[in-house]
C-alpha atoms as a PDB file:
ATOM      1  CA  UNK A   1     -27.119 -10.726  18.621  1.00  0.00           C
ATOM      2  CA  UNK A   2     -23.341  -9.823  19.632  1.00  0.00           C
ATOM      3  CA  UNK A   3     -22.732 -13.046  17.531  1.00  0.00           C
ATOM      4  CA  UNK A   4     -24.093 -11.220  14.377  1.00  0.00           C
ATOM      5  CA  UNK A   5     -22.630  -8.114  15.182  1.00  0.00           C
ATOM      6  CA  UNK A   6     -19.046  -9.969  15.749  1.00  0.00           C
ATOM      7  CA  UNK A   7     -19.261 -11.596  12.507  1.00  0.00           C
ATOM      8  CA  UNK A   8     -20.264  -8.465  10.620  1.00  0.00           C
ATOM      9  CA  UNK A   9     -17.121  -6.985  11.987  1.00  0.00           C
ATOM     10  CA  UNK A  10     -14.846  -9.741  11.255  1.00  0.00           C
ATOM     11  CA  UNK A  11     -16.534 -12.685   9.418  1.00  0.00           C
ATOM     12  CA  UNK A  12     -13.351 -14.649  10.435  1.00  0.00           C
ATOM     13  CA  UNK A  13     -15.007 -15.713  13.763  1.00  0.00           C
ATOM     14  CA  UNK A  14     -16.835 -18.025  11.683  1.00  0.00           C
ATOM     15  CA  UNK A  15     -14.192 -19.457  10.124  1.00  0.00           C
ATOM     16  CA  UNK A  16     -12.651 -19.746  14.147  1.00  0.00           C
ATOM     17  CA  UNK A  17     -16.336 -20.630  15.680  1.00  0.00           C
ATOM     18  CA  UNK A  18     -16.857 -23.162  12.557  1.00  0.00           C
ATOM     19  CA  UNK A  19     -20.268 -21.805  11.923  1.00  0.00           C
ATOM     20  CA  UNK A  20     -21.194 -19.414   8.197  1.00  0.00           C
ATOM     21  CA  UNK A  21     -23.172 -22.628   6.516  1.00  0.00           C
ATOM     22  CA  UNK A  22     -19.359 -24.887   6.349  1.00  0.00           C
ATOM     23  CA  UNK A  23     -18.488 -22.893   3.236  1.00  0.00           C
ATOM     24  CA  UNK A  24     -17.282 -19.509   3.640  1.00  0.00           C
ATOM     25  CA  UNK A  25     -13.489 -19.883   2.938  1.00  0.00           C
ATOM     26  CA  UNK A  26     -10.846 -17.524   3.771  1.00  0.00           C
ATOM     27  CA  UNK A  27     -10.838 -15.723   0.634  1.00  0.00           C
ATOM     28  CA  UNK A  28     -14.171 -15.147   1.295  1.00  0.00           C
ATOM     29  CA  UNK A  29     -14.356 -13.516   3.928  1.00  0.00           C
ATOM     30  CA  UNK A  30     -11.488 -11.481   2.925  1.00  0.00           C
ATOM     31  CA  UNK A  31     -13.733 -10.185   0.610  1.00  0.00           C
ATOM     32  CA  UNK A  32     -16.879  -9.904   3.033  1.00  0.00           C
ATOM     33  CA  UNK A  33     -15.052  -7.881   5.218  1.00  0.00           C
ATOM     34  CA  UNK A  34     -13.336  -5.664   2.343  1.00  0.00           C
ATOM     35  CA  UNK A  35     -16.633  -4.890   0.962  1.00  0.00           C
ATOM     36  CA  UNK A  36     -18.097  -4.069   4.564  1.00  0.00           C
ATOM     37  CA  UNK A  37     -15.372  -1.850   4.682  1.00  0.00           C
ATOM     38  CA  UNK A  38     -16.033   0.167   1.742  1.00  0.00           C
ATOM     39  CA  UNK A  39     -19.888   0.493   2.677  1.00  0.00           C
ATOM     40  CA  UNK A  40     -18.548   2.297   5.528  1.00  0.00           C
ATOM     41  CA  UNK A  41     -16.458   4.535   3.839  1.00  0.00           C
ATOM     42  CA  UNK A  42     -19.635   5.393   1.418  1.00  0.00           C
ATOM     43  CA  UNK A  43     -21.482   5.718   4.063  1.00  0.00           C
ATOM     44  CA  UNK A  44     -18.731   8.300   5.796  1.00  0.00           C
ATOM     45  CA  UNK A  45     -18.710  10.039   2.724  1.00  0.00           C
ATOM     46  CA  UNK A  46     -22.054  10.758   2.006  1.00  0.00           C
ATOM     47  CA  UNK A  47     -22.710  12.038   6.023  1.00  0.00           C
ATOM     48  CA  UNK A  48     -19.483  14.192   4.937  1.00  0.00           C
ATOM     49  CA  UNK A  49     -21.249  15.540   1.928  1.00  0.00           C
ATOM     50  CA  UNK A  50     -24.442  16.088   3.193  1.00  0.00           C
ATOM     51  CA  UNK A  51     -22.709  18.146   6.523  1.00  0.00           C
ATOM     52  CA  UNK A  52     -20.589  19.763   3.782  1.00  0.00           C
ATOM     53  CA  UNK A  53     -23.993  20.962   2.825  1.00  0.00           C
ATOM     54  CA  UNK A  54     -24.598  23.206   5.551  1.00  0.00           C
ATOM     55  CA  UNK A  55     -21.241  23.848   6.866  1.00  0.00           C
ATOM     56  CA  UNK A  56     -19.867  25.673   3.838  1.00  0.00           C
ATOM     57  CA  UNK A  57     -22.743  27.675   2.386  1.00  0.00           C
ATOM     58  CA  UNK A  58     -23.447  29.468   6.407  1.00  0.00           C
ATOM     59  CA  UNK A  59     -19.149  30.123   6.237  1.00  0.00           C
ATOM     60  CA  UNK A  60     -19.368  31.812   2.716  1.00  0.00           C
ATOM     61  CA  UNK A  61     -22.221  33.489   3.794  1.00  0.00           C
ATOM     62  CA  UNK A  62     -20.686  34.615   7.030  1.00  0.00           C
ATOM     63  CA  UNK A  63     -17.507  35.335   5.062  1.00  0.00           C
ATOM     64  CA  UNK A  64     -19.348  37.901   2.625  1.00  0.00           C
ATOM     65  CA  UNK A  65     -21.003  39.477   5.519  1.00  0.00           C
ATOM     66  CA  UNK A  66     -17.583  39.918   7.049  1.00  0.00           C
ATOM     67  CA  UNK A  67     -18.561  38.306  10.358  1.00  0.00           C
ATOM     68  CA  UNK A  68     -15.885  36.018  10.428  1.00  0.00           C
ATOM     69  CA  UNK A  69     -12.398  35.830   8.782  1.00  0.00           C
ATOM     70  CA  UNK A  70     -11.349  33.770   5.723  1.00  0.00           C
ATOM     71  CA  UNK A  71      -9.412  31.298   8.016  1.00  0.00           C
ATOM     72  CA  UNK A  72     -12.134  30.881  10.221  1.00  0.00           C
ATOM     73  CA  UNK A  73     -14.693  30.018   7.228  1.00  0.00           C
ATOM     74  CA  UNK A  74     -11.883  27.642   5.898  1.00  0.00           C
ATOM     75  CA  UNK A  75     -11.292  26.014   8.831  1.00  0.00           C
ATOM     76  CA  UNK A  76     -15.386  25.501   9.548  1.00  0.00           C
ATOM     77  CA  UNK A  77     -15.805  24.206   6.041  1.00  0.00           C
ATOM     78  CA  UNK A  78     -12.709  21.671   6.665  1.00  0.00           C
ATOM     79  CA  UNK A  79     -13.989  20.270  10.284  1.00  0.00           C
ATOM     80  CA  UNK A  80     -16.184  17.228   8.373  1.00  0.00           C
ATOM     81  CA  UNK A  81     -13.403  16.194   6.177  1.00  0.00           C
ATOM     82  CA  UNK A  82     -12.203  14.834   9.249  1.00  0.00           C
ATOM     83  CA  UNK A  83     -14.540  12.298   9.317  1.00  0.00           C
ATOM     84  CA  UNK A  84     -14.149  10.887   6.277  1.00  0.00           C
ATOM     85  CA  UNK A  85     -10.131  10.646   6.395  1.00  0.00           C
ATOM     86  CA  UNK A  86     -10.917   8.348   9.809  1.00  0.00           C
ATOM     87  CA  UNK A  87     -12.797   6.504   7.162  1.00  0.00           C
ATOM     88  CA  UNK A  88     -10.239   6.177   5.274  1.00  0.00           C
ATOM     89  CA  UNK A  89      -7.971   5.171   7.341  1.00  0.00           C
ATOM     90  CA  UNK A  90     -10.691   2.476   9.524  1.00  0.00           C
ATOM     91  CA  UNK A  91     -10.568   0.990   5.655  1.00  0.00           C
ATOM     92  CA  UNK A  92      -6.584   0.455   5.385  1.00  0.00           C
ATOM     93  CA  UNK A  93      -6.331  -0.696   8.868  1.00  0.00           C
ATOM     94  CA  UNK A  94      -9.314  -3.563   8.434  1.00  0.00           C
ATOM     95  CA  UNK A  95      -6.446  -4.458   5.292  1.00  0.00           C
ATOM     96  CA  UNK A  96      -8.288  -3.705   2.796  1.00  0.00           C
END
């Protein structure tokens, strides 16, 4: 299983191990691991969005109410962007 997982994660340890059927070539698993690296940005943006959701409708609500201040709501509603700019950069640094 950590076999799998390793070669997910950097499908040049077949290439090294000699294993991926004999006919995954370098460019190809450029690509493999380009495109892995994009599903997890999608996927980082999506869990972004959907805490967005939440996040920023209960600030503007609190905001209106005058619970909290407009900094406060702003910096609430900016919290999950977080996590997809460590997305982004995950997807430079795996060169894509």
């Amino acid at each position: 299983m950590l076999e799998l997982i390793s070669a997910l994660v950097d499908p040049g340890v077949l290439l090294q191990q000699g294993g991926g059927g004999g006919g995954m070539s370098t460019e190809a698993a450029a690509a493999l691991a380009s495109g892995l690296a994009a599903i997890g940005v999608g996927l980082a943006g999506v869990g972004t969005g959907n805490a967005q959701r939440g996040i920023g409708a209960a600030a503007v609500g609190a905001y209106s109410e005058g619970s909290i201040s407009l900094g406060i709501a702003i910096f609430l509603t900016v919290i999950p962007e977080t996590v997809i700019i460590i997305g982004f950069v995950a997807f430079f640094l795996a060169g894509a």
